[in-house]
PDB file of N, CA and C in Angstrom:
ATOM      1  N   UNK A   1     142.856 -28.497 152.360  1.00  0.00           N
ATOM      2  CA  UNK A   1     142.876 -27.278 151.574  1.00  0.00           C
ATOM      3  C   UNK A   1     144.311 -26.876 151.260  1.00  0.00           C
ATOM      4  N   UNK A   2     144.783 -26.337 150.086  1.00  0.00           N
ATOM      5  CA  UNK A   2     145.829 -26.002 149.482  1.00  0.00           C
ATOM      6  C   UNK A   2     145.825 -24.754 149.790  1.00  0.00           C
ATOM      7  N   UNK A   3     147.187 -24.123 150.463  1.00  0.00           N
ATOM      8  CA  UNK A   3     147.524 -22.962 151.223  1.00  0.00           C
ATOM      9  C   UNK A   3     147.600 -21.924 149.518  1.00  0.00           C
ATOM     10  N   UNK A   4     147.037 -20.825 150.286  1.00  0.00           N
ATOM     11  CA  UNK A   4     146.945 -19.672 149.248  1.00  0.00           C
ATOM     12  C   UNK A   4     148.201 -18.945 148.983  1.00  0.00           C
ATOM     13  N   UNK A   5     148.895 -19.138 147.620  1.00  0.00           N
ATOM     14  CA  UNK A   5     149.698 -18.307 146.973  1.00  0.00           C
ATOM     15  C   UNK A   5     149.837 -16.676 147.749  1.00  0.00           C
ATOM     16  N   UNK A   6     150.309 -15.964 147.965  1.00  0.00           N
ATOM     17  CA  UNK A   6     151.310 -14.480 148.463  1.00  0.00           C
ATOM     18  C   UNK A   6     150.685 -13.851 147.391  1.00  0.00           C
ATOM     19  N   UNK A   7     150.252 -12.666 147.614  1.00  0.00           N
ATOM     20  CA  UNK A   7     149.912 -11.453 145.822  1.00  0.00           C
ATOM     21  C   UNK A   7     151.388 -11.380 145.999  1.00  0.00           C
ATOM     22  N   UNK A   8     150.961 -10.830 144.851  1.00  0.00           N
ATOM     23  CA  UNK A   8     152.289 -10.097 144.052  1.00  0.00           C
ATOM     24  C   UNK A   8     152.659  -9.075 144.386  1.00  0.00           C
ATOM     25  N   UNK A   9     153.986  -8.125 145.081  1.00  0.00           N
ATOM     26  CA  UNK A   9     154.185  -7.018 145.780  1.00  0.00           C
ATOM     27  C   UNK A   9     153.795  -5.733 144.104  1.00  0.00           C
ATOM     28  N   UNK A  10     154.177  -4.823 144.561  1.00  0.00           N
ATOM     29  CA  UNK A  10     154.329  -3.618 143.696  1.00  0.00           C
ATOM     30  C   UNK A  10     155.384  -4.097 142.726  1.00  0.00           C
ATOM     31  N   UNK A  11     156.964  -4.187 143.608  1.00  0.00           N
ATOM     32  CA  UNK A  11     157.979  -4.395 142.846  1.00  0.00           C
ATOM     33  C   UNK A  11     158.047  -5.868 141.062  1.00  0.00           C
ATOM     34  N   UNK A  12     157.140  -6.670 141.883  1.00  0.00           N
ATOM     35  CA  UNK A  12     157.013  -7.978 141.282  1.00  0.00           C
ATOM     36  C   UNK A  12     156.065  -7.602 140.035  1.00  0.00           C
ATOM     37  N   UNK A  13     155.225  -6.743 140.886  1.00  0.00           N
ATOM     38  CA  UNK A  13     154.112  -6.695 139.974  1.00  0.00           C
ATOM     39  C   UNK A  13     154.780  -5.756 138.295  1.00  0.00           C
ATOM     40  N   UNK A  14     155.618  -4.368 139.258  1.00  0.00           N
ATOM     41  CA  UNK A  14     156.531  -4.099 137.785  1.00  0.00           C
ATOM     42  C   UNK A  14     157.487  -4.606 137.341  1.00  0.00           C
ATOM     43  N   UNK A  15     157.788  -5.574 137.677  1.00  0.00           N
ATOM     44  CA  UNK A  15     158.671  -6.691 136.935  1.00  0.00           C
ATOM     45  C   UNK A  15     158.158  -7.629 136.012  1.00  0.00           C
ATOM     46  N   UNK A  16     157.527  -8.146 136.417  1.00  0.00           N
ATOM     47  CA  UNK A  16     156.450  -8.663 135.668  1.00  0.00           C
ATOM     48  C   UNK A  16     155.927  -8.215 134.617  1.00  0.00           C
ATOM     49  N   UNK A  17     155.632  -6.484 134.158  1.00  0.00           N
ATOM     50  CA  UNK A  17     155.047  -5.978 132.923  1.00  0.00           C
ATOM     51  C   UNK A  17     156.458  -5.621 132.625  1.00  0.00           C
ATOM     52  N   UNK A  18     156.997  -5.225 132.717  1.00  0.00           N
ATOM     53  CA  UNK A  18     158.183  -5.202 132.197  1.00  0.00           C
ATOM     54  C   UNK A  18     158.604  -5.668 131.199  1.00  0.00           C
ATOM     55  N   UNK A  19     159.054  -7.248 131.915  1.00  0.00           N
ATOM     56  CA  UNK A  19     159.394  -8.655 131.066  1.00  0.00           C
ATOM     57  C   UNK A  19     158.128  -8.676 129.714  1.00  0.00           C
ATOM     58  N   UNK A  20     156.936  -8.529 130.150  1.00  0.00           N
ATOM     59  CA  UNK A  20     155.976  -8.564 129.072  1.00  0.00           C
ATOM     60  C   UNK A  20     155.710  -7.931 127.983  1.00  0.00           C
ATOM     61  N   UNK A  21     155.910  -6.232 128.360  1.00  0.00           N
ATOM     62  CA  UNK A  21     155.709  -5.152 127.520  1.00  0.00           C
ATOM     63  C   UNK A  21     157.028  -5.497 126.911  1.00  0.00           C
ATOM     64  N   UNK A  22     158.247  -5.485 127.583  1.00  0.00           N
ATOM     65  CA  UNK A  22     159.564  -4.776 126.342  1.00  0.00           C
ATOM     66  C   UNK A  22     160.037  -3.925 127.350  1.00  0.00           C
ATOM     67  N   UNK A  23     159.140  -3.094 128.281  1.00  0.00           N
ATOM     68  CA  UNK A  23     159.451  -1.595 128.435  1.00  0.00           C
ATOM     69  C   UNK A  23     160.497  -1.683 129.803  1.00  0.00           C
ATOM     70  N   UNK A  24     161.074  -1.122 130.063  1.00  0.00           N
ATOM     71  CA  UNK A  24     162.021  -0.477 130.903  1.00  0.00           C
ATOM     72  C   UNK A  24     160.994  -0.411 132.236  1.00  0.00           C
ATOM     73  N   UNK A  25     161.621  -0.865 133.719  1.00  0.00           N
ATOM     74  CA  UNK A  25     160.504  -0.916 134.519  1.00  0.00           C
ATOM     75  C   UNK A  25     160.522   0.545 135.504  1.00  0.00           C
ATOM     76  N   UNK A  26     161.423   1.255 135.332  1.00  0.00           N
ATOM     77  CA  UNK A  26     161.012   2.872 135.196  1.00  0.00           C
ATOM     78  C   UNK A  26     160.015   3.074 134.214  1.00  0.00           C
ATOM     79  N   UNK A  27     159.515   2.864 132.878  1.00  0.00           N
ATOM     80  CA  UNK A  27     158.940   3.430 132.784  1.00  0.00           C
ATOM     81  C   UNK A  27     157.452   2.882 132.964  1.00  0.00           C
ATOM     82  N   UNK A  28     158.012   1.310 133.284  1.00  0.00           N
ATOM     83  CA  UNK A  28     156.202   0.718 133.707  1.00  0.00           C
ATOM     84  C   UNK A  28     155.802   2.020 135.218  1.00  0.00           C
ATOM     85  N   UNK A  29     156.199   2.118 136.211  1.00  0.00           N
ATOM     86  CA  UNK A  29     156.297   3.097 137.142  1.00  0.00           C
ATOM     87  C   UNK A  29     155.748   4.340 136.677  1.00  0.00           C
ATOM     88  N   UNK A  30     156.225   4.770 136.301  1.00  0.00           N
ATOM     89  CA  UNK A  30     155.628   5.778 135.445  1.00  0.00           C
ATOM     90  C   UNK A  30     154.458   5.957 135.063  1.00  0.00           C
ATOM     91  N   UNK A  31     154.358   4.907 134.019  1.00  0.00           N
ATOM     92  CA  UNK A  31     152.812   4.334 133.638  1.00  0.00           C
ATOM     93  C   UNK A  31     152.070   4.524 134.753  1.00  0.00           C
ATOM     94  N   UNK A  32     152.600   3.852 135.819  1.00  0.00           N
ATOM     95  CA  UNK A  32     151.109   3.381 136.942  1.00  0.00           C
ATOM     96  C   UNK A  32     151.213   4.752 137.716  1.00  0.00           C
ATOM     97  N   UNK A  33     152.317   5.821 137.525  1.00  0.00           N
ATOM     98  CA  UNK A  33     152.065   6.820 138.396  1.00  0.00           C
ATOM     99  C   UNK A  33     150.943   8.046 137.965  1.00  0.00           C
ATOM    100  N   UNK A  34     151.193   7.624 136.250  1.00  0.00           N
ATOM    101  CA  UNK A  34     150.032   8.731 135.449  1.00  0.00           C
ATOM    102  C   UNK A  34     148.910   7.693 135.251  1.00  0.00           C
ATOM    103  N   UNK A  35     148.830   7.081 135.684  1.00  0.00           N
ATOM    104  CA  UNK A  35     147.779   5.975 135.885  1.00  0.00           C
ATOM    105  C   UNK A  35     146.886   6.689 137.057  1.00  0.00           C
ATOM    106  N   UNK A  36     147.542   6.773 138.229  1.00  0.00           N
ATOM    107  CA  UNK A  36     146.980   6.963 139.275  1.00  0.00           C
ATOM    108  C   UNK A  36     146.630   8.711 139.798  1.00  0.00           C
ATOM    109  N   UNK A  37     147.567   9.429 139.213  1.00  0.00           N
ATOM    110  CA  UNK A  37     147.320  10.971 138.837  1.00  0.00           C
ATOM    111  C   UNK A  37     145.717  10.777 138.056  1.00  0.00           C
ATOM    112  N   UNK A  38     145.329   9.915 136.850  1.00  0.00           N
ATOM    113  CA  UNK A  38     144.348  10.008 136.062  1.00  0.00           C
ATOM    114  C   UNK A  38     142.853  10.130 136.690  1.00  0.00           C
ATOM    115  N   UNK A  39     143.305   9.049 137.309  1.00  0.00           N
ATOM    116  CA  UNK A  39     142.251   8.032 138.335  1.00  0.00           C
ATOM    117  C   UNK A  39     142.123   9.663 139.442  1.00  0.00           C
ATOM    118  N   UNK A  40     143.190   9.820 140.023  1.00  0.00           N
ATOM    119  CA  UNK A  40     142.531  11.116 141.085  1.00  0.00           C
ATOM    120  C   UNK A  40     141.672  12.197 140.303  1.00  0.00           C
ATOM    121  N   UNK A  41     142.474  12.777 139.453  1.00  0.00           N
ATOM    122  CA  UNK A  41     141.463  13.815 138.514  1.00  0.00           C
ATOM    123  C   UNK A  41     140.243  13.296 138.124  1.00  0.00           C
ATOM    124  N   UNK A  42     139.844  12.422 138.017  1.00  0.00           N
ATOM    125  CA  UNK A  42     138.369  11.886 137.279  1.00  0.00           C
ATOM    126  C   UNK A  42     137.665  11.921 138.339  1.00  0.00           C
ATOM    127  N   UNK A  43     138.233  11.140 139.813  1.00  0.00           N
ATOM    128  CA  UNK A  43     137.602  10.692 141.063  1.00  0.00           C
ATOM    129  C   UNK A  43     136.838  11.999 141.706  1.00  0.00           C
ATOM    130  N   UNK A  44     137.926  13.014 141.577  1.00  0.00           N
ATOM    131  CA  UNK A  44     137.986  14.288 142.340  1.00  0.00           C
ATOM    132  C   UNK A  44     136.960  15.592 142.123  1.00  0.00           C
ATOM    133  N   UNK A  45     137.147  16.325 142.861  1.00  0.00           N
ATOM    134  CA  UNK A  45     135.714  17.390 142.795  1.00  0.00           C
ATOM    135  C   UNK A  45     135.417  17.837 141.555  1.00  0.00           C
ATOM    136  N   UNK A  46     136.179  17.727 140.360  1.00  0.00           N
ATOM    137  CA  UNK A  46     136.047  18.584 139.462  1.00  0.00           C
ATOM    138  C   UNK A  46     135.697  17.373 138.043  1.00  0.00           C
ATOM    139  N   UNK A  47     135.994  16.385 138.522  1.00  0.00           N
ATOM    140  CA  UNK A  47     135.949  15.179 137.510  1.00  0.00           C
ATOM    141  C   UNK A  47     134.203  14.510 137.426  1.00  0.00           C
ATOM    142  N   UNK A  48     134.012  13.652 136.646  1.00  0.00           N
ATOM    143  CA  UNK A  48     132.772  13.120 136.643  1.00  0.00           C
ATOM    144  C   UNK A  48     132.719  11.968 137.804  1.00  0.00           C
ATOM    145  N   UNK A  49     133.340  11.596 138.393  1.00  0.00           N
ATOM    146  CA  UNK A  49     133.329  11.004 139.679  1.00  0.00           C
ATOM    147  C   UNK A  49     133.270   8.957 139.142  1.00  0.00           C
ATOM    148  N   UNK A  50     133.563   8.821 137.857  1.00  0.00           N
ATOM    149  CA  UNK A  50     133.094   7.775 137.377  1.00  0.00           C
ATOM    150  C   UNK A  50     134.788   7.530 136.935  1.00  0.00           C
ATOM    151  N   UNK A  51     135.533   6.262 137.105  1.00  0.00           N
ATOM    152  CA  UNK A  51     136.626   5.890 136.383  1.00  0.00           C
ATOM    153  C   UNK A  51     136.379   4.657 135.472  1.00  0.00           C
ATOM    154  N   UNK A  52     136.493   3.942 134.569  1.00  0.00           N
ATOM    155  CA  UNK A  52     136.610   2.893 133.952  1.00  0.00           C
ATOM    156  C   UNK A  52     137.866   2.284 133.181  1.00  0.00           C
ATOM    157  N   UNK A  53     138.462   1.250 134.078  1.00  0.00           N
ATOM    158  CA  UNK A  53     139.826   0.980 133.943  1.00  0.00           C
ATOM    159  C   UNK A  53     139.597  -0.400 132.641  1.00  0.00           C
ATOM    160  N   UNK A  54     139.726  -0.338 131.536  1.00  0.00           N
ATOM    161  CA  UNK A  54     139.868  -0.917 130.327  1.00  0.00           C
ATOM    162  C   UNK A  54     138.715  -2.246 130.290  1.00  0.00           C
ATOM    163  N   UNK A  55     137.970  -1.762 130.776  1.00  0.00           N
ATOM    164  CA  UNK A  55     136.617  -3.088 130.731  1.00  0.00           C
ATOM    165  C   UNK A  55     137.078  -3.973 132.025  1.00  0.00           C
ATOM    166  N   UNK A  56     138.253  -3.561 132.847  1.00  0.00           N
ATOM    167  CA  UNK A  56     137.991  -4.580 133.694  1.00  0.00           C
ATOM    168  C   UNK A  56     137.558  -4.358 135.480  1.00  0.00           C
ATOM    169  N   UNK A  57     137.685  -3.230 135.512  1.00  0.00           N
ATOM    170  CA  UNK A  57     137.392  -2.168 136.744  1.00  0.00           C
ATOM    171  C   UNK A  57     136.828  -1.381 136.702  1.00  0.00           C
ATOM    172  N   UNK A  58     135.591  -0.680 137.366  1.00  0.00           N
ATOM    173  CA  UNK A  58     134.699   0.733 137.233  1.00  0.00           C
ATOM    174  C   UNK A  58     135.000   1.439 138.611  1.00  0.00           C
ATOM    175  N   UNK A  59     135.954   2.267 138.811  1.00  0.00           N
ATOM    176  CA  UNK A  59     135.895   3.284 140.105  1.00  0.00           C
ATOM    177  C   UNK A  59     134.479   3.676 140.175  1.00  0.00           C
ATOM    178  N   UNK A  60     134.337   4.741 140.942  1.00  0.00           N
ATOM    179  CA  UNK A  60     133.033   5.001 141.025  1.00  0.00           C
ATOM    180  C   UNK A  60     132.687   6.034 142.797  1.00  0.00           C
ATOM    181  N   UNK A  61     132.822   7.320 142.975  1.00  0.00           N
ATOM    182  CA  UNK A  61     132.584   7.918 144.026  1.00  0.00           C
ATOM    183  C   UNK A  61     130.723   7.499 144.307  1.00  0.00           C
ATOM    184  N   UNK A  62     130.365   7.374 145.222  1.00  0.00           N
ATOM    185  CA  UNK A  62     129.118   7.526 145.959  1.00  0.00           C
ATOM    186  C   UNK A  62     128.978   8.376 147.630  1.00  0.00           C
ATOM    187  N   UNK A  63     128.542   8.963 147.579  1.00  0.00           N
ATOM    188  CA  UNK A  63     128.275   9.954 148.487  1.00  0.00           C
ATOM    189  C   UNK A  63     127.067   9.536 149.632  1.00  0.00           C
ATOM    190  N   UNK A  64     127.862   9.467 150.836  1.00  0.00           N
ATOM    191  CA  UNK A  64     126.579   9.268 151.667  1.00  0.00           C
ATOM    192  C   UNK A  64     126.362   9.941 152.652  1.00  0.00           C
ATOM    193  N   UNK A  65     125.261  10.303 152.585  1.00  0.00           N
ATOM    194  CA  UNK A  65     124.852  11.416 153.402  1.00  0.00           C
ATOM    195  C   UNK A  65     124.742  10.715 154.993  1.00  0.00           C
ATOM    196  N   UNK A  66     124.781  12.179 155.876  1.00  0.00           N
ATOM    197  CA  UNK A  66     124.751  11.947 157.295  1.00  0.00           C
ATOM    198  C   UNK A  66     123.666  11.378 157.539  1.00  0.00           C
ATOM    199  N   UNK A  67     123.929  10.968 158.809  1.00  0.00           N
ATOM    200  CA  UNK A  67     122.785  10.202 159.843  1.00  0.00           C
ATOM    201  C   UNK A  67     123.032  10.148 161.307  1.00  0.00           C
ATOM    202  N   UNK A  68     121.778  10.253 161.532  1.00  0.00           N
ATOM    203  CA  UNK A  68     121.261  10.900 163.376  1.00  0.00           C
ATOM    204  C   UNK A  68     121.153  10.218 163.850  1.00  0.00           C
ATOM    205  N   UNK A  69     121.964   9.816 165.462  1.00  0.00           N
ATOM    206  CA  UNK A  69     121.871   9.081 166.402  1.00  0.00           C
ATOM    207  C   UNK A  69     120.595   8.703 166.461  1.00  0.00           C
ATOM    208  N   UNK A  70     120.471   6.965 166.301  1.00  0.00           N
ATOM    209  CA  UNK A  70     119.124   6.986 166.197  1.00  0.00           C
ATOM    210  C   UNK A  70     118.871   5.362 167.649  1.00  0.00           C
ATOM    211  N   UNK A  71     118.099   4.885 168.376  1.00  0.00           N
ATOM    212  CA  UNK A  71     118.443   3.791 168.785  1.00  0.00           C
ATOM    213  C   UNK A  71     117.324   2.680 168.423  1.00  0.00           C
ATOM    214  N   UNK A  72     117.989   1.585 168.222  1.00  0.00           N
ATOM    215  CA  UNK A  72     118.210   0.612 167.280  1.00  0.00           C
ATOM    216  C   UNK A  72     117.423  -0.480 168.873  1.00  0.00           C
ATOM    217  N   UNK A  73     116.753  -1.851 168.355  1.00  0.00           N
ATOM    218  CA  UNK A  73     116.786  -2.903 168.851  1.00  0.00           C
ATOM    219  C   UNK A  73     118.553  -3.852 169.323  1.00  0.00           C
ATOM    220  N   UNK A  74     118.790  -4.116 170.516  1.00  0.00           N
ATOM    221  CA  UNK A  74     119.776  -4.619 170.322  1.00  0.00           C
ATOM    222  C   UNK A  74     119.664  -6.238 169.533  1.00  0.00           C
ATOM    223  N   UNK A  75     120.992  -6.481 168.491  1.00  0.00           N
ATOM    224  CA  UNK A  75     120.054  -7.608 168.064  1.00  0.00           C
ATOM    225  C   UNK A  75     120.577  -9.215 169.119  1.00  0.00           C
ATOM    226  N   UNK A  76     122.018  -8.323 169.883  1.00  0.00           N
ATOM    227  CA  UNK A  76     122.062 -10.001 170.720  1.00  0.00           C
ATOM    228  C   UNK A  76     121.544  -9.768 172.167  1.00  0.00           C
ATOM    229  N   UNK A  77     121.027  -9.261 172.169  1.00  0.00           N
ATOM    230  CA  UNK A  77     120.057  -8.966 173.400  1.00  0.00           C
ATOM    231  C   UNK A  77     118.844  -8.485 173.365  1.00  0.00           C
ATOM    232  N   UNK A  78     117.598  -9.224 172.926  1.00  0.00           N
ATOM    233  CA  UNK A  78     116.078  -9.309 172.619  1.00  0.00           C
ATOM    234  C   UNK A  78     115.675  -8.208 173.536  1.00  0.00           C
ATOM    235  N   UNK A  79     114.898  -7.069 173.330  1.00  0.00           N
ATOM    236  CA  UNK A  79     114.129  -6.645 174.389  1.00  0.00           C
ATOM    237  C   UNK A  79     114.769  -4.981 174.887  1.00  0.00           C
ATOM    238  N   UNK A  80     116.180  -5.241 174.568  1.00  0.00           N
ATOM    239  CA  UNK A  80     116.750  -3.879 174.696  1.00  0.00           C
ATOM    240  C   UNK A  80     117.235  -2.896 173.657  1.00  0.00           C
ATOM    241  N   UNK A  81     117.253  -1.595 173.866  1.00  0.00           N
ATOM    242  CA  UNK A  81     117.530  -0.842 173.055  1.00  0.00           C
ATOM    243  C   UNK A  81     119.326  -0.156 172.949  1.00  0.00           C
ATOM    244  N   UNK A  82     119.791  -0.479 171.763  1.00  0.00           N
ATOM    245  CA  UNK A  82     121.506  -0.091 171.880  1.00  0.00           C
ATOM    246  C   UNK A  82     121.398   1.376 171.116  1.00  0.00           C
ATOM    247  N   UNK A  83     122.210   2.525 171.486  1.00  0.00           N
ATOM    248  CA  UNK A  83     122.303   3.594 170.840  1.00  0.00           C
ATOM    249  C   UNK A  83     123.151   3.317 169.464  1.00  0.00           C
ATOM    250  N   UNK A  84     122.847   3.739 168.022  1.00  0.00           N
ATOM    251  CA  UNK A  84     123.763   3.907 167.044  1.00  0.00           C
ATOM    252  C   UNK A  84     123.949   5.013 167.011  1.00  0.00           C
ATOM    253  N   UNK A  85     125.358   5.614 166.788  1.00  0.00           N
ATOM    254  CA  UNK A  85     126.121   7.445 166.487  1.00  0.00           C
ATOM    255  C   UNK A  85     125.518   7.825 165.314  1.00  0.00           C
ATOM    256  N   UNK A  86     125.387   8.519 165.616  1.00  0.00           N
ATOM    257  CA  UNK A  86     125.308   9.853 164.496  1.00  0.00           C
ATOM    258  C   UNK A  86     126.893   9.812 163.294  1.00  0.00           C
ATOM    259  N   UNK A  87     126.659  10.211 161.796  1.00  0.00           N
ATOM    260  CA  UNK A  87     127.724   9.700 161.180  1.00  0.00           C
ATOM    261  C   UNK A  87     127.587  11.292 160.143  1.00  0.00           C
ATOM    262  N   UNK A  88     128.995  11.288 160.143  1.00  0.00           N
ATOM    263  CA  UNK A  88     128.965  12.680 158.971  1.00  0.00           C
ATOM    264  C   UNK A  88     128.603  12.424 157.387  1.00  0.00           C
ATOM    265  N   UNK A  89     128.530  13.191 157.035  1.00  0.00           N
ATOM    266  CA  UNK A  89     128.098  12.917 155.093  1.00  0.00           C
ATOM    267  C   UNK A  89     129.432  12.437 154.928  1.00  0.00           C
ATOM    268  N   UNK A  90     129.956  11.538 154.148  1.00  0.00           N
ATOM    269  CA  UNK A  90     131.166  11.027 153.249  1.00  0.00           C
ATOM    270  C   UNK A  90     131.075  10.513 152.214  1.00  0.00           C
ATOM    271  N   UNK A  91     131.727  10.775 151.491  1.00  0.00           N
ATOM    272  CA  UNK A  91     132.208  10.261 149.961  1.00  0.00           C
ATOM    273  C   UNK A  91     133.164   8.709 150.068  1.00  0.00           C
ATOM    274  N   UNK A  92     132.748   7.914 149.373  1.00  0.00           N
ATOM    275  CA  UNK A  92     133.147   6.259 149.728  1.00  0.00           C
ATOM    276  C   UNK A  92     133.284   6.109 147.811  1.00  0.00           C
ATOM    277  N   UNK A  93     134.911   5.437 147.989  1.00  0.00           N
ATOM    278  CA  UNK A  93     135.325   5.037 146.554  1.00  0.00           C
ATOM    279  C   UNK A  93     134.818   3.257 146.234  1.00  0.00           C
ATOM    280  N   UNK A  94     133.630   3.495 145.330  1.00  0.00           N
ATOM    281  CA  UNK A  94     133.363   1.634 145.035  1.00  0.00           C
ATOM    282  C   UNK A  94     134.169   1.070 143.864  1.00  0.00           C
ATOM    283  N   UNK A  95     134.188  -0.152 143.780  1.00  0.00           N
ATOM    284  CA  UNK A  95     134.983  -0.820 142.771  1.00  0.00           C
ATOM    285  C   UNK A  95     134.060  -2.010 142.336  1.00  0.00           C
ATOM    286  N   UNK A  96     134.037  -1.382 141.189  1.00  0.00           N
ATOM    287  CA  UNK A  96     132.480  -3.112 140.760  1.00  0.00           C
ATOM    288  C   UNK A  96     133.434  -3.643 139.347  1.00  0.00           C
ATOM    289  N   UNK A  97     133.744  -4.902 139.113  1.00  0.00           N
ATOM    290  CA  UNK A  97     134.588  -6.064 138.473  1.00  0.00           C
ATOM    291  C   UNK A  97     133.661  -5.794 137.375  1.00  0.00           C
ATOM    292  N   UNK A  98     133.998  -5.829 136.020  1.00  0.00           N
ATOM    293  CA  UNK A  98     132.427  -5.519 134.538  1.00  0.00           C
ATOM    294  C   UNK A  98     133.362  -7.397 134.329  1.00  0.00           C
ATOM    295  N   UNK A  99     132.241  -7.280 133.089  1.00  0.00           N
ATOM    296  CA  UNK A  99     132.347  -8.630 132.587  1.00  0.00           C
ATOM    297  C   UNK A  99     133.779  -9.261 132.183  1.00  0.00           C
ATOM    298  N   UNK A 100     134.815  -8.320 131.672  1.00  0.00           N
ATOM    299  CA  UNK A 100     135.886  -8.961 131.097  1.00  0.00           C
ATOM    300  C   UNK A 100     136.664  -9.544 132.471  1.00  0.00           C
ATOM    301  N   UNK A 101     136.663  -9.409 133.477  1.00  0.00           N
ATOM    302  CA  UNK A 101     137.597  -9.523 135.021  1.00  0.00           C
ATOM    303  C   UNK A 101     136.484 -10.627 135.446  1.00  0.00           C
ATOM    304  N   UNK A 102     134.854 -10.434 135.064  1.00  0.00           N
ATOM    305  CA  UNK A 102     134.461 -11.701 135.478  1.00  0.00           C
ATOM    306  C   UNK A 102     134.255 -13.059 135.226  1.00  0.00           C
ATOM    307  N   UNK A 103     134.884 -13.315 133.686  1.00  0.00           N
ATOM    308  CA  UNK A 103     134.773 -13.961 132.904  1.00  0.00           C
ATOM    309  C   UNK A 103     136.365 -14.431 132.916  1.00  0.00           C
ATOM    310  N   UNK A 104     137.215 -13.482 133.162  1.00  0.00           N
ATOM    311  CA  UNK A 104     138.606 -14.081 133.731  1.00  0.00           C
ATOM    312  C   UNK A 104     138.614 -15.122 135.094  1.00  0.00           C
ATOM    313  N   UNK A 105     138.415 -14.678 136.133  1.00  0.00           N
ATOM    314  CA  UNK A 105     138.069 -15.131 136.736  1.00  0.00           C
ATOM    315  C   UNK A 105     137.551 -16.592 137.043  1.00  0.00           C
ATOM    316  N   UNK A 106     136.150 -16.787 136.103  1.00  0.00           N
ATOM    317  CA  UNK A 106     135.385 -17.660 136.839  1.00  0.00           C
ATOM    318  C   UNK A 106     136.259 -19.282 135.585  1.00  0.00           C
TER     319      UNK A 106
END
C-alpha cells in the first residue's frame, strides 16, 4: 500500500487559492472568515438551520432529543444486563457530500 499524502494545512490551503484566484492571501482569509461568520448565522438559533456550500457540501443542524437510562443486553457478555446513561437533548452539526463532491471524487 502507498502511504497517504498529509492534507493540506490552513496556511497551504490559502496559498493555494491565492496563486489560483489572483487574489491577495489576506484577502482569501477574509473570504473564509465571512465564509464562516455566514455558515454560523444560518446554523444558529435564528437561521434556517440548513447551509449549502456551492453544490458541494450541505451543513445541516439535527436535534436530538434526550434519553433515559435505560439497560441494554450486554452484547460481549450473553445473558447479562449493562446500564446505558441517560443523555441530554443536543443539537449535532451533519455534513452530507451532494452530487458535484461525489462525482469529484469517485
Amino acid at each position: 500500500m502507498a502511504t497517504a499524502a498529509k492534507p493540506a494545512t490552513k496556511s497551504e490551503i490559502y496559498r493555494q487559492l491565492a496563486e489560483k484566484t489572483g487574489l491577495a492571501r489576506k484577502q482569501v482569509a477574509s473570504l473564509f472568515d465571512a465564509l464562516a461568520e455566514l455558515i454560523r448565522r444560518e446554523l444558529g438559533k435564528k437561521g434556517p438551520g440548513v447551509f449549502n456550500l456551492a453544490g458541494l457540501v450541505k451543513l445541516q443542524v439535527i436535534h436530538k432529543p434526550a434519553t433515559k437510562a435505560r439497560e441494554v443486553p450486554n452484547p460481549f457478555r450473553p445473558g447479562e444486563k449493562m446500564l446505558v446513561k441517560a443523555k441530554p437533548a443536543r443539537k449535532v452539526v451533519k455534513a452530507r457530500p451532494l452530487k458535484a463532491l461525489k462525482d469529484a471524487v469517485a
